[in-house]
Structures are given as structure tokens and as C-alpha cells.
C-alpha atoms as a PDB file:
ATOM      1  CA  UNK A   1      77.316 100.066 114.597  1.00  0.00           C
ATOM      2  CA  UNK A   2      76.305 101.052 111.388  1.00  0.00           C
ATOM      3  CA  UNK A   3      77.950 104.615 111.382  1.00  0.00           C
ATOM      4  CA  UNK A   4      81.266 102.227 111.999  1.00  0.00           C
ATOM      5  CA  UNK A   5      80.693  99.917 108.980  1.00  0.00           C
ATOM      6  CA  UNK A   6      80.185 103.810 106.975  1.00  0.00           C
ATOM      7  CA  UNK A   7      83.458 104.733 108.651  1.00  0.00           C
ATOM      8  CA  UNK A   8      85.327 101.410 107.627  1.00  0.00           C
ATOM      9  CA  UNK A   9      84.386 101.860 104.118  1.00  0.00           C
ATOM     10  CA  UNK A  10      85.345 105.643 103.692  1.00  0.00           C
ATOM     11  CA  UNK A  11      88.560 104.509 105.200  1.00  0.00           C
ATOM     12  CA  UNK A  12      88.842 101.881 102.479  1.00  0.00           C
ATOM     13  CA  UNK A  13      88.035 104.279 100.086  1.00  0.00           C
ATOM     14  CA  UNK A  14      91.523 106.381 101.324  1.00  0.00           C
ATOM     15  CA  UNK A  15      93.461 103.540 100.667  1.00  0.00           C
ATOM     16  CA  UNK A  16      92.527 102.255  97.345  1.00  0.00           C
ATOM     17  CA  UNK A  17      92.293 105.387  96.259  1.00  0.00           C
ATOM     18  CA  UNK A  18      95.856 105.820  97.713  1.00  0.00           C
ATOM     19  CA  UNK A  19      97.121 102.755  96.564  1.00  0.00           C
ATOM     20  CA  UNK A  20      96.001 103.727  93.093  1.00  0.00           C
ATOM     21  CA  UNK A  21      97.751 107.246  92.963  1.00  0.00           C
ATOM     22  CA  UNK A  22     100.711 105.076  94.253  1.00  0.00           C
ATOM     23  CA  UNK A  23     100.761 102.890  91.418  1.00  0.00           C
ATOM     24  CA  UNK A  24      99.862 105.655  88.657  1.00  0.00           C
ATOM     25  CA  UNK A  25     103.104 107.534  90.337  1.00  0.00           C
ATOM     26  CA  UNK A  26     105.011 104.469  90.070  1.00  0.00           C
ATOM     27  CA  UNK A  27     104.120 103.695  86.433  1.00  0.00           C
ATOM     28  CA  UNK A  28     104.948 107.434  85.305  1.00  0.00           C
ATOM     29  CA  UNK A  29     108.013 107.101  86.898  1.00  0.00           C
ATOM     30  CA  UNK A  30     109.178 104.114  84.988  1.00  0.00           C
ATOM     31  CA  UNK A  31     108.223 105.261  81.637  1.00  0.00           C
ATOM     32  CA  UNK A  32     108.651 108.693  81.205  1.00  0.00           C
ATOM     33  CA  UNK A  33     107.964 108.500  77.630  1.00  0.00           C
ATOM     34  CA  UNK A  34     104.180 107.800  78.343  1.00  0.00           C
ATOM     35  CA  UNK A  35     102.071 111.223  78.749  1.00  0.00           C
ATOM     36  CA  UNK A  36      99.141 111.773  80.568  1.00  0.00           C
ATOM     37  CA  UNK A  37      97.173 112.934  77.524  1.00  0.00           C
ATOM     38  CA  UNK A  38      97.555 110.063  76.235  1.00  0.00           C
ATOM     39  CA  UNK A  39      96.110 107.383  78.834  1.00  0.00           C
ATOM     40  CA  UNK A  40      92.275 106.984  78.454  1.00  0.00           C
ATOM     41  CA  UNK A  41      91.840 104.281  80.647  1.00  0.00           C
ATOM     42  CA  UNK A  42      89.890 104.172  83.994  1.00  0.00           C
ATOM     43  CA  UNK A  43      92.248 104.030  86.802  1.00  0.00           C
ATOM     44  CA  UNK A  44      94.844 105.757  84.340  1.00  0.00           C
ATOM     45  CA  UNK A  45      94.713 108.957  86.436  1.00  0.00           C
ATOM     46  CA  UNK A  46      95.554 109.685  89.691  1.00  0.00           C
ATOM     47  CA  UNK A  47      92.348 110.604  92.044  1.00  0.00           C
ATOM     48  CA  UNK A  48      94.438 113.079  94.325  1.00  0.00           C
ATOM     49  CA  UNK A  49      92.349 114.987  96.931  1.00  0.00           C
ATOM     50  CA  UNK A  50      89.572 112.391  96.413  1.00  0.00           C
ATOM     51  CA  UNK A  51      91.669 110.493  98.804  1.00  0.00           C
ATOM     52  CA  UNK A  52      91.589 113.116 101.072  1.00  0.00           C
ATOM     53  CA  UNK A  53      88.387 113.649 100.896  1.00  0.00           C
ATOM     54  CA  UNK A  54      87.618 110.145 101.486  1.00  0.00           C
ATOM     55  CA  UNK A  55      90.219 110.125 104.353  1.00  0.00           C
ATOM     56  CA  UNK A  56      88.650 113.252 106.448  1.00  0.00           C
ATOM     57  CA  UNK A  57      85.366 112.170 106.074  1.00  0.00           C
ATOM     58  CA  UNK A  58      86.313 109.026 107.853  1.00  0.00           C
ATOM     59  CA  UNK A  59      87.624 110.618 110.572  1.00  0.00           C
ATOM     60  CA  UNK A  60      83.960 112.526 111.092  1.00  0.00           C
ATOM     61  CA  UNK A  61      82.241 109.311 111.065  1.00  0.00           C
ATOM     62  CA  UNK A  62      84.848 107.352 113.347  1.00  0.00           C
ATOM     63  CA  UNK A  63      84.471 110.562 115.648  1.00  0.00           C
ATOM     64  CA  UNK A  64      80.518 110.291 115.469  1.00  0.00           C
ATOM     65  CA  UNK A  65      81.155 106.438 115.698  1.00  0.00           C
ATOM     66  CA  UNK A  66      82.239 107.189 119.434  1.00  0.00           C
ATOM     67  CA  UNK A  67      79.606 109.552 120.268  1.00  0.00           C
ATOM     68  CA  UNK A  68      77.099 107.088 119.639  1.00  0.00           C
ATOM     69  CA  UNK A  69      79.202 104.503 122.140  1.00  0.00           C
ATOM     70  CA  UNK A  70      79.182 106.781 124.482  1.00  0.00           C
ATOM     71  CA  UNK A  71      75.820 108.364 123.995  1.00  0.00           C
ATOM     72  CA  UNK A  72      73.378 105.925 122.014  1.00  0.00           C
ATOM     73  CA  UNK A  73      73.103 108.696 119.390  1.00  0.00           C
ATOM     74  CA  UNK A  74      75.270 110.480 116.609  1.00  0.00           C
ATOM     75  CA  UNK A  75      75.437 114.403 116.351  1.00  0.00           C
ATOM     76  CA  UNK A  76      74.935 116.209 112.821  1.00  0.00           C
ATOM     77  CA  UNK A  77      77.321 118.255 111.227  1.00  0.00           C
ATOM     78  CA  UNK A  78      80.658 118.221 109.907  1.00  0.00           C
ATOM     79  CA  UNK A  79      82.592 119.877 111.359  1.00  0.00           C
ATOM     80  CA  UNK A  80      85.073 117.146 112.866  1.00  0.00           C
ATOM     81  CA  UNK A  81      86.830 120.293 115.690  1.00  0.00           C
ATOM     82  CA  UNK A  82      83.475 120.643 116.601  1.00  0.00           C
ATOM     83  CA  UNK A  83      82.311 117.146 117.282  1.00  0.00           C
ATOM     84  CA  UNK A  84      85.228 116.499 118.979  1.00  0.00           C
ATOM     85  CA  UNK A  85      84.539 118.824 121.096  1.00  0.00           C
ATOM     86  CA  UNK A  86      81.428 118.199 121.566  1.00  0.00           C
ATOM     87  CA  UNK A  87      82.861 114.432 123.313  1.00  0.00           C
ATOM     88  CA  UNK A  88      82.916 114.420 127.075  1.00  0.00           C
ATOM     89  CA  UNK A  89      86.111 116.466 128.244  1.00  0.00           C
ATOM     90  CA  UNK A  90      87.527 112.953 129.592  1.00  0.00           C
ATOM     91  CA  UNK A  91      87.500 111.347 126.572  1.00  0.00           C
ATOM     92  CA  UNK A  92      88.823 114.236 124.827  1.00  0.00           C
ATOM     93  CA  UNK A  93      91.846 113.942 127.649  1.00  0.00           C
ATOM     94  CA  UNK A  94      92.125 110.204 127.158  1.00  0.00           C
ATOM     95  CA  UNK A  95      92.323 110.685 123.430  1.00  0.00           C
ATOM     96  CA  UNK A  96      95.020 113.239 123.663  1.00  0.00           C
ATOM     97  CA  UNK A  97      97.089 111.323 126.409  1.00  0.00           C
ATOM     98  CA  UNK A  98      97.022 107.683 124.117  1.00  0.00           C
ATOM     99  CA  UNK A  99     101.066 106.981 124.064  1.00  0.00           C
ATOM    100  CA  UNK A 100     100.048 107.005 119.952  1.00  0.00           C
ATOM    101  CA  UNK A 101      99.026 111.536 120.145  1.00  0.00           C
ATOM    102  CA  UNK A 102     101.388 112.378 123.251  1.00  0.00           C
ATOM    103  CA  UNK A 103     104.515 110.506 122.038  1.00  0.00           C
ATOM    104  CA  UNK A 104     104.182 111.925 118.437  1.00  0.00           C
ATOM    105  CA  UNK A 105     106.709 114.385 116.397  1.00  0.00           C
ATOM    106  CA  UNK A 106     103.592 116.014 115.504  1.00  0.00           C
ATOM    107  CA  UNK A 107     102.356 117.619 118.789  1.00  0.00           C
ATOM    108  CA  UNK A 108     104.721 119.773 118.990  1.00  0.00           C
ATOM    109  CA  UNK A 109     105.440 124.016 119.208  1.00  0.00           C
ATOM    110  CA  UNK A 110     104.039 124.076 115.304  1.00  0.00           C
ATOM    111  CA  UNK A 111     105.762 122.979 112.400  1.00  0.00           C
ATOM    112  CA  UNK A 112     106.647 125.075 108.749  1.00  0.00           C
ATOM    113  CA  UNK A 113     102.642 125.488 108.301  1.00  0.00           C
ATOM    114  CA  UNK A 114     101.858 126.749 111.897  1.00  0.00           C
ATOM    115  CA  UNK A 115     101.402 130.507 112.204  1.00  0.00           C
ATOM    116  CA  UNK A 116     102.065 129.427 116.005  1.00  0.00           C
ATOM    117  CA  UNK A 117     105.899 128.455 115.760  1.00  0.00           C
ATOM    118  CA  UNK A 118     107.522 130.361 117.815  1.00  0.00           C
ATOM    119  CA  UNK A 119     104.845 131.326 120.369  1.00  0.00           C
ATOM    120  CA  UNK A 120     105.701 130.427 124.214  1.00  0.00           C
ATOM    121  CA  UNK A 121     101.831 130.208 124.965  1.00  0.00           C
ATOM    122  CA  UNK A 122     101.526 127.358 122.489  1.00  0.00           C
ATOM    123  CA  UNK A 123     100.801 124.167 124.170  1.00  0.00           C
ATOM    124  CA  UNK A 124     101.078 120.370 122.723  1.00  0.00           C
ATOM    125  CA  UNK A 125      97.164 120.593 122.908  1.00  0.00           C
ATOM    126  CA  UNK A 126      96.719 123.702 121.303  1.00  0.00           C
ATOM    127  CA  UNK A 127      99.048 121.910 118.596  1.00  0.00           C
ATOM    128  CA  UNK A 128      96.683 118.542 118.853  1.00  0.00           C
ATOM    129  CA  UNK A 129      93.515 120.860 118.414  1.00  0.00           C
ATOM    130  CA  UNK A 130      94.983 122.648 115.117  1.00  0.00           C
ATOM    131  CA  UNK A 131      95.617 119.428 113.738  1.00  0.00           C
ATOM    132  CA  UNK A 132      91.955 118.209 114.393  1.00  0.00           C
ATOM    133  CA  UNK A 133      90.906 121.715 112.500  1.00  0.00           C
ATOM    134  CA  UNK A 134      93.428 121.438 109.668  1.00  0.00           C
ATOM    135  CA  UNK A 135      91.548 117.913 109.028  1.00  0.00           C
ATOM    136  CA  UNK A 136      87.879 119.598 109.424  1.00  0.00           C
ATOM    137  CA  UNK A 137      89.244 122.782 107.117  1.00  0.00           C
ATOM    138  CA  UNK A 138      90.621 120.350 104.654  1.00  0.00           C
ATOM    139  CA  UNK A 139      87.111 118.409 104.787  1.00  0.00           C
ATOM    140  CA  UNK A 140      85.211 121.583 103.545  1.00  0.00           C
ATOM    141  CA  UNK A 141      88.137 122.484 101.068  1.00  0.00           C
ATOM    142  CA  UNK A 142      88.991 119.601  99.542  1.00  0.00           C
ATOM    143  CA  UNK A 143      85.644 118.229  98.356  1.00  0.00           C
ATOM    144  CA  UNK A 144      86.136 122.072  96.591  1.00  0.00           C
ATOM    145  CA  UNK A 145      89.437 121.963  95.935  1.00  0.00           C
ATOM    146  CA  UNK A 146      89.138 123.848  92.330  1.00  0.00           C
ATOM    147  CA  UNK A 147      88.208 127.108  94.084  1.00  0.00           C
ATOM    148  CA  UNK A 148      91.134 127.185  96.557  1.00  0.00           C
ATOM    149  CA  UNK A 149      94.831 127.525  96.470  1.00  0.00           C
ATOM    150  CA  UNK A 150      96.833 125.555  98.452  1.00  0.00           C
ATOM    151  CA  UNK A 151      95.472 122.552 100.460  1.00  0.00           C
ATOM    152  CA  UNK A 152      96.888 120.552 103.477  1.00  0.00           C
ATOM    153  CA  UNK A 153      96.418 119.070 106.451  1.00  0.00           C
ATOM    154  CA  UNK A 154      98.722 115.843 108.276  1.00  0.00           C
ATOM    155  CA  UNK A 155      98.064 112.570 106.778  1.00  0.00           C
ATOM    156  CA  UNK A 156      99.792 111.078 109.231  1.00  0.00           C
ATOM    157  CA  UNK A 157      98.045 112.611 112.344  1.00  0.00           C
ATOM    158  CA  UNK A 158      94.522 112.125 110.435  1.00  0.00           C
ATOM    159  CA  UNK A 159      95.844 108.136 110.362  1.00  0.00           C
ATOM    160  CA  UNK A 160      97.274 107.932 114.322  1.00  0.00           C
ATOM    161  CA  UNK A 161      94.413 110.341 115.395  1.00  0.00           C
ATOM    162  CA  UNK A 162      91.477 107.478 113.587  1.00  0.00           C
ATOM    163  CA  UNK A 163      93.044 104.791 115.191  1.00  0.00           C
ATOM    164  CA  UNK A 164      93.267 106.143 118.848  1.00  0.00           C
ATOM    165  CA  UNK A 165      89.234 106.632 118.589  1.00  0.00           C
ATOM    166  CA  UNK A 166      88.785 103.773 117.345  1.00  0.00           C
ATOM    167  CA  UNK A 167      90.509 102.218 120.360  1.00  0.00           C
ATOM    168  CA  UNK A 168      88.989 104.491 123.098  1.00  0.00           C
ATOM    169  CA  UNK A 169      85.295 103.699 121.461  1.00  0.00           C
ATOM    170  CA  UNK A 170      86.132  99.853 121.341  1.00  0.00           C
ATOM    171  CA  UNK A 171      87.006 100.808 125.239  1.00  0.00           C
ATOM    172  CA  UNK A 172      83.835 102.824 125.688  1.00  0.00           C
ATOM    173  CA  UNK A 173      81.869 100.117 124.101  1.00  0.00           C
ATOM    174  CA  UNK A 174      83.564  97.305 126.334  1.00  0.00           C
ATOM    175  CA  UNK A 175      82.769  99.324 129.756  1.00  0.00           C
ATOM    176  CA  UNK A 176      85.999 100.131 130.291  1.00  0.00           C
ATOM    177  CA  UNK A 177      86.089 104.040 130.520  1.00  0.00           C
END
């Protein structure tokens, strides 16, 4: 349980810190005679990629969160592609059949960022397992974002994706997978 309370507070973390770029955006946008340079103040500046820092590295823990329902123990690493695969190959099929991954606009045949597009061999899983890696890439790249170019991965998939394991290791943990 403890690896979940770790989880909870990274995904905290995203949304303060999210909140917080929010409300720095918002108060730029309403004066736009202030300047950046001149704000001193803590909280003053936005924190972006910290967020999304914050945000992937929740997603490893909620991931290693269910490996410890299911197995009493956590595996090391983090690479989040790799310990999802590392999960049983049924709960890696329950995860990707919740209504909240099947049903979504983003498991699709690739978007404007997939190399993948237009390829007929491309599956909805193959889709659901490049969105898992563009989270684990953006884990490693983010926390150095000053020596890369340009950064991304789905917020919005990161968010469904942490609340479907949450909900299959709530279901793990209540004997019911």
C-alpha cells in the first residue's frame, strides 16, 4: 500500500503543479503589460515539464502499485513499457479492453505524431502500446528536458490509462480477477 500512497502524491504533484501553470497562464493573459522578467515571486513561473515529470512518474508507481496486488512485490526499473509488460498477459488484456482504453479517440491507426499513420498492419494495440512508450520515453526525457528538442507524449491517455489500473488493481486487490 505504500507504493499507492507514493503514487497518490506524485499524482498530486501533476495537478498542483498543473493548476499553477494554469493560473500563471491565466494571469499573463489578463495583463499583458506584466513581463516575466519582472516577477520574482515563488509560484510566479510556470513549472512546465515538472508536471510531466511528476505525471509519468505516477503512472510507474500506479503500474508497480498493481504488480505488488497481484504479486506481493514491486519490480525495479523505470521503464513504465516494460513493467507493463512485465504484468500477467490477462491483465494487460483487461487493461486494454476497460470501455475507458477501447472506446477512446486515442487508440486509433496513429495520429499527426505517429510514424505509423497510414500503415494497414497497425493495430489499436500496437497504438495502446506506443502510447504506454511515449509516456516511459517522455519519463527519461523530460526529467532532461534541456538536452532534447521536442517533447511529448498524451496527457490525456497518461490520465485514462492511471485510472483504468487503478481500477483493475482495486479489482485484483478485492479477488475479483
Amino acid at each position: 500500500m505504500k507504493i499507492q500512497f507514493k503514487a497518490e502524491d506524485f499524482f498530486n504533484a501533476y495537478l498542483i503543479l498543473k493548476a499553477n501553470n494554469e493560473a500563471f497562464i491565466d494571469s499573463q493573459a489578463k495583463n499583458p503589460s506584466s513581463s516575466l522578467k519582472k516577477i520574482k515571486t515563488i509560484g510566479a513561473h510556470p513549472a512546465m515539464g515538472v508536471d510531466i515529470v511528476c505525471l509519468a512518474f505516477s503512472v510507474e508507481l500506479y503500474i508497480k502499485d498493481l504488480h505488488y496486488a497481484i504479486k506481493g512485490k514491486t519490480p525495479r526499473g523505470h521503464n513504465i513499457l516494460k513493467l507493463f509488460e512485465g504484468l500477467p498477459k490477462h491483465i494487460r488484456q483487461v487493461i486494454f479492453a476497460h470501455d475507458s482504453i477501447s472506446q477512446n479517440p486515442f487508440i486509433t491507426r496513429g495520429d499527426i505524431f505517429s510514424v505509423n499513420r497510414f500503415n494497414d498492419t497497425y493495430t489499436a494495440y500496437d497504438r495502446f502500446v506506443d502510447q504506454i512508450k511515449s509516456i516511459s520515453d517522455g519519463f527519461e526525457k523530460w526529467r532532461y528536458s534541456y538536452e532534447s528538442g521536442s517533447l511529448h507524449y498524451d496527457v490525456s491517455f497518461a490520465l485514462v490509462f492511471i485510472e483504468v489500473i487503478k481500477s483493475v488493481a482495486g479489482k485484483v486487490r478485492n479477488d475479483q480477477l
